[in-house]
C-alpha atoms as a PDB file:
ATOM      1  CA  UNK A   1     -69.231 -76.630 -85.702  1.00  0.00           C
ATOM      2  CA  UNK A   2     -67.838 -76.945 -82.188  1.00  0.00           C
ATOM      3  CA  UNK A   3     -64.871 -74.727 -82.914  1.00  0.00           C
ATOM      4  CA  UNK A   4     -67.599 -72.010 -84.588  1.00  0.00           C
ATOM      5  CA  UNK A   5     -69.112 -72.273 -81.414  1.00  0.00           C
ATOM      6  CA  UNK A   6     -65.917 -71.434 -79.492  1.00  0.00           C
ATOM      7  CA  UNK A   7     -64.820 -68.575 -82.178  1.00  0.00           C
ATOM      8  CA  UNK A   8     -67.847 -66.898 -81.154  1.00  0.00           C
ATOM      9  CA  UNK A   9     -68.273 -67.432 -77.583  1.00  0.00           C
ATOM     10  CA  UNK A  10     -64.659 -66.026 -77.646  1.00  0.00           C
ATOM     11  CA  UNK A  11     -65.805 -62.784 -79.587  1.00  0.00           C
ATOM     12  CA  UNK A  12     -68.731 -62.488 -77.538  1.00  0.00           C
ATOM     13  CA  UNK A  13     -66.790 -62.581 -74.321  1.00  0.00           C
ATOM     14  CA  UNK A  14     -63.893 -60.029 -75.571  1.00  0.00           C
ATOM     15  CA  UNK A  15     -66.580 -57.489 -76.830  1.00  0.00           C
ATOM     16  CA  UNK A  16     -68.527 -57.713 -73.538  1.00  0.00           C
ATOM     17  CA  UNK A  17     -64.903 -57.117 -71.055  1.00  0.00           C
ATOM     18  CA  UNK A  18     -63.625 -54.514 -73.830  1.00  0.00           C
ATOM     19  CA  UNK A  19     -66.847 -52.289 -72.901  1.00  0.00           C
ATOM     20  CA  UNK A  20     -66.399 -49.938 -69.946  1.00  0.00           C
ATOM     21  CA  UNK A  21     -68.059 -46.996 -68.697  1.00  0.00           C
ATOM     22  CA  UNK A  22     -65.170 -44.608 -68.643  1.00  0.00           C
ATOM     23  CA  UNK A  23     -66.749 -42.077 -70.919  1.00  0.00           C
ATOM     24  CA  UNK A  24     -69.475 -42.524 -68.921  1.00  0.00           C
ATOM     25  CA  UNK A  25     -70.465 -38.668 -68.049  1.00  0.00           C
ATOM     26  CA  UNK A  26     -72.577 -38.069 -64.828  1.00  0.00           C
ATOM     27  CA  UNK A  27     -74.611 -34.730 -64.252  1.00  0.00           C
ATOM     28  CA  UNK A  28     -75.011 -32.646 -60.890  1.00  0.00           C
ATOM     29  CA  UNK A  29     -78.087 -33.101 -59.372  1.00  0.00           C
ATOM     30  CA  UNK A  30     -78.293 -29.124 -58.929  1.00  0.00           C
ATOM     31  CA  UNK A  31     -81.426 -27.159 -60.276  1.00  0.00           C
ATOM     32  CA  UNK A  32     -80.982 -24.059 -62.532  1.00  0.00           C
ATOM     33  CA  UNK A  33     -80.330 -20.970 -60.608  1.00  0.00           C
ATOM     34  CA  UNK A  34     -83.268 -18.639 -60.712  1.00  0.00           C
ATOM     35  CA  UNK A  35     -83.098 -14.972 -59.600  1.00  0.00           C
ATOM     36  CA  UNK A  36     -86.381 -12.610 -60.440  1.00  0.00           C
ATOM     37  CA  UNK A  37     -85.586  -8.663 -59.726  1.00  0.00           C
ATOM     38  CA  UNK A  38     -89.800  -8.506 -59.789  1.00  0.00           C
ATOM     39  CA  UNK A  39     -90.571  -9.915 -56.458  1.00  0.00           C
ATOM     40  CA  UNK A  40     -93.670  -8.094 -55.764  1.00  0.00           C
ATOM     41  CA  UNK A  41     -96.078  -5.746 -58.273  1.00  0.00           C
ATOM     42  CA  UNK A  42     -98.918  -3.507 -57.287  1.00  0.00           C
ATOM     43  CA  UNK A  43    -100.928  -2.726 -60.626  1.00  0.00           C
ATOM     44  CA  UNK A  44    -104.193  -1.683 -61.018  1.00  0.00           C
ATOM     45  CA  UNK A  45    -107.046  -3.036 -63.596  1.00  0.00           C
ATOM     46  CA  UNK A  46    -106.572  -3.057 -67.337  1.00  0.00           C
ATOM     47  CA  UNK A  47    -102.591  -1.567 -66.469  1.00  0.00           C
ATOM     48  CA  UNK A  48     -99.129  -3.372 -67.759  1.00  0.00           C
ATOM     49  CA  UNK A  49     -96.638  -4.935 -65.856  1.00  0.00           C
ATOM     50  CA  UNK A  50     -93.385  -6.875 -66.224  1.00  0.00           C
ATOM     51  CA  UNK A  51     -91.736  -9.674 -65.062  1.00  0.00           C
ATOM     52  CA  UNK A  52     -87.810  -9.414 -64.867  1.00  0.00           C
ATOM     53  CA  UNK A  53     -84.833 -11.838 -64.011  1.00  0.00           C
ATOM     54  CA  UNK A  54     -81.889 -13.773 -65.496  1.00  0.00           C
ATOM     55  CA  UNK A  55     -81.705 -18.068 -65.027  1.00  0.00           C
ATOM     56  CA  UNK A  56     -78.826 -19.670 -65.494  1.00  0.00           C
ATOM     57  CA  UNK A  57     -77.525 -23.520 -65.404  1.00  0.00           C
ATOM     58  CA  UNK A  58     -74.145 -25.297 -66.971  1.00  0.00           C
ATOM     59  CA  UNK A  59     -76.026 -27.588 -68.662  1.00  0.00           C
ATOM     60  CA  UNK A  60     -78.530 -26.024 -70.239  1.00  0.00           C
ATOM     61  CA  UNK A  61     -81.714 -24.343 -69.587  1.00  0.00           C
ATOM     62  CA  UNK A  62     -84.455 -26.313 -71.230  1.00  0.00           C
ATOM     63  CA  UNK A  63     -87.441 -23.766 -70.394  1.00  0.00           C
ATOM     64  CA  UNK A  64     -89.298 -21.475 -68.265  1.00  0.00           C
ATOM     65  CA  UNK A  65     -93.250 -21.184 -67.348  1.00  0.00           C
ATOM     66  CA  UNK A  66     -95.056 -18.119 -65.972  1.00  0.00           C
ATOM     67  CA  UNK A  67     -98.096 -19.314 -64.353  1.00  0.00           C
ATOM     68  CA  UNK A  68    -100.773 -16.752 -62.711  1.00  0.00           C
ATOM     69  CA  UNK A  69    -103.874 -18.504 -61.870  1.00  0.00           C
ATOM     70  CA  UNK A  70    -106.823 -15.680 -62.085  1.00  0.00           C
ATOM     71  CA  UNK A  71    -104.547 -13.384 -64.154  1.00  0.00           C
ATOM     72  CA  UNK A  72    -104.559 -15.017 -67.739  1.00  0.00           C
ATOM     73  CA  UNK A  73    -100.822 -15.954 -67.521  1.00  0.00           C
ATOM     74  CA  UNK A  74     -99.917 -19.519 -68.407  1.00  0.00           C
ATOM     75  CA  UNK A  75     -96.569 -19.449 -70.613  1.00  0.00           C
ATOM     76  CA  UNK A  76     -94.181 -21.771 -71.374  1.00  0.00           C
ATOM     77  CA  UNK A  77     -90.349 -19.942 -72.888  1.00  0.00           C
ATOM     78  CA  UNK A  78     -88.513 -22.665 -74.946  1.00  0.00           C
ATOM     79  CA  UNK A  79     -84.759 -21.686 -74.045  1.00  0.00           C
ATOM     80  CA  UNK A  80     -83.200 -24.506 -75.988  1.00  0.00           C
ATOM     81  CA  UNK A  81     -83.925 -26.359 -78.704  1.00  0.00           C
ATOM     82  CA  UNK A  82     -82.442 -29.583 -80.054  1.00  0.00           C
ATOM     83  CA  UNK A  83     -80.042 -27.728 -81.908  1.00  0.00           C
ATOM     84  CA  UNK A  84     -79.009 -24.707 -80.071  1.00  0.00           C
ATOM     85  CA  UNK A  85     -78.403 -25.602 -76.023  1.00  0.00           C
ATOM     86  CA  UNK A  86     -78.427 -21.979 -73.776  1.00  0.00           C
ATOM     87  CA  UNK A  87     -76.642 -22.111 -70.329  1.00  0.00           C
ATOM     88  CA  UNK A  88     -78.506 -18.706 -69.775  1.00  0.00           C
ATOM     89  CA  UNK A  89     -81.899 -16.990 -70.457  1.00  0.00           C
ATOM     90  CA  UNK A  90     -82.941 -13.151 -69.364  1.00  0.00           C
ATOM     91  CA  UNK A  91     -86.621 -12.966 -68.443  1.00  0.00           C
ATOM     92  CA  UNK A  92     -88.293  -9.742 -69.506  1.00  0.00           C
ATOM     93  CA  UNK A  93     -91.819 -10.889 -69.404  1.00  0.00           C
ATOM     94  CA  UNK A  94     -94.619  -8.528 -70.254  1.00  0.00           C
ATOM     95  CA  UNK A  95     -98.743  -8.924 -69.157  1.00  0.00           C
ATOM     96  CA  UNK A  96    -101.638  -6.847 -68.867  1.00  0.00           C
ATOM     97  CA  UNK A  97    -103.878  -7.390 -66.036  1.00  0.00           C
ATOM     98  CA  UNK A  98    -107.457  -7.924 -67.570  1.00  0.00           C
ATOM     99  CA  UNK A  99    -109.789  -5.345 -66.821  1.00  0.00           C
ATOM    100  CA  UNK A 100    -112.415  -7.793 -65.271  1.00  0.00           C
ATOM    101  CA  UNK A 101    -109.904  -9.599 -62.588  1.00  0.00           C
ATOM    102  CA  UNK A 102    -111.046  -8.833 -59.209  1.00  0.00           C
ATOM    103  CA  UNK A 103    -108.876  -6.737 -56.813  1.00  0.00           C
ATOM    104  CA  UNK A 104    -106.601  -8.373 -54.646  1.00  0.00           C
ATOM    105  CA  UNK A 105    -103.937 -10.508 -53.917  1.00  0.00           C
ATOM    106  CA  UNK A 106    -102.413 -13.281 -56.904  1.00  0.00           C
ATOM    107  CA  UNK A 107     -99.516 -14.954 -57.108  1.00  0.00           C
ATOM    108  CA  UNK A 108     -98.030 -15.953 -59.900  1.00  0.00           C
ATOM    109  CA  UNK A 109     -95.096 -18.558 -60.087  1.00  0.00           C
ATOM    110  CA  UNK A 110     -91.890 -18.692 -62.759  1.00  0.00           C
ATOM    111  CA  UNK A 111     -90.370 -22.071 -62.398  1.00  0.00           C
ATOM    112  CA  UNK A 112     -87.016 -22.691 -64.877  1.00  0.00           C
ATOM    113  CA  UNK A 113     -86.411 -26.398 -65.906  1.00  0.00           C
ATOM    114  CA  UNK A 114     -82.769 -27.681 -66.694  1.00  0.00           C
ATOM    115  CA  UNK A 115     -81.560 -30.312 -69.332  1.00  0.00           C
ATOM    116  CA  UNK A 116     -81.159 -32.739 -66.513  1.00  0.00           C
ATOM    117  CA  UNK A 117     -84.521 -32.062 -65.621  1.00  0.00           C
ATOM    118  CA  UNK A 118     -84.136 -30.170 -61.949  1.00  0.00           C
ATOM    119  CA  UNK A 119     -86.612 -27.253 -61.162  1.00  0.00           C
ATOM    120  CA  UNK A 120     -86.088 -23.865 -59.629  1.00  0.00           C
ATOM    121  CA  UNK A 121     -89.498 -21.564 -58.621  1.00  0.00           C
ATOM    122  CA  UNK A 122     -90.036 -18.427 -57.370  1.00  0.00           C
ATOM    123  CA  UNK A 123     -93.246 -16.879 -56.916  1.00  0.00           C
ATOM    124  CA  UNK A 124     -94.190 -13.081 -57.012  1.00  0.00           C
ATOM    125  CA  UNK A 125     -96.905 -11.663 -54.631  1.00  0.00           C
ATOM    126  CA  UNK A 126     -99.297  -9.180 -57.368  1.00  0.00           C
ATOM    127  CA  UNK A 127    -101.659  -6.737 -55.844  1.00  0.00           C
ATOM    128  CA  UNK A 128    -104.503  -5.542 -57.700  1.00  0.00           C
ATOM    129  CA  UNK A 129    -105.977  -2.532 -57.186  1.00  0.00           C
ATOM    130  CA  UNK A 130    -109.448  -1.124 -58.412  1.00  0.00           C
END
């Protein structure tokens, strides 16, 4: 039983010292780069717009959100799935204002995600007009 004991704490031992992290991959701590042609819109009531840009990352763009509080706009754009891993997305994001929003000045923010989970945002200044 004793020389069992030593078999195994031998085993034990040369698994442990053969594992080593040389495969071991690290990640840049770098968000996705994020670059919106749309940086400001004047539309009026009830009228279409579009949001346009191209995001980019070498390891994968995970997903975008479009967020316009007091405009109806709260999206979230899947860019990769488990399966299929994109290291770039083109934004061509269409809204209509509603025709009850007050006039004024909204903001609404696109913020891109990575696979490594860093953020990029940019924000575009709206102007409604009656």
């Amino acid at each position: 039983m004793k020389n069992f004991m030593i078999i195994i704490s031998i085993f034990v031992i040369s698994v442990l010292a053969g594992c080593n992290d040389d495969n071991f991959q690290t990640y840049p701590n770098t968000p996705p780069v994020l670059q919106l042609t749309t940086e400001e819109l004047t539309i009026g009531l009830g009228a279409s717009a579009s949001i346009q840009g191209q995001v980019s990352d070498d390891f994968g763009v995970k997903f975008l959100t479009i967020f316009g509080g007091g405009l109806s706009i709260n999206t979230q754009l899947d860019v990769s799935t488990r399966t299929q891993i994109s290291d770039s997305y083109t934004l061509n994001y269409s809204f209509t204002v509603p025709p009850n929003t007050s006039a004024g000045e909204y903001t609404i923010t696109v913020t891109a995600k990575n696979l490594t989970g860093q953020l990029s945002a940019k924000t575009i200044k709206v102007n409604i007009v009656p």
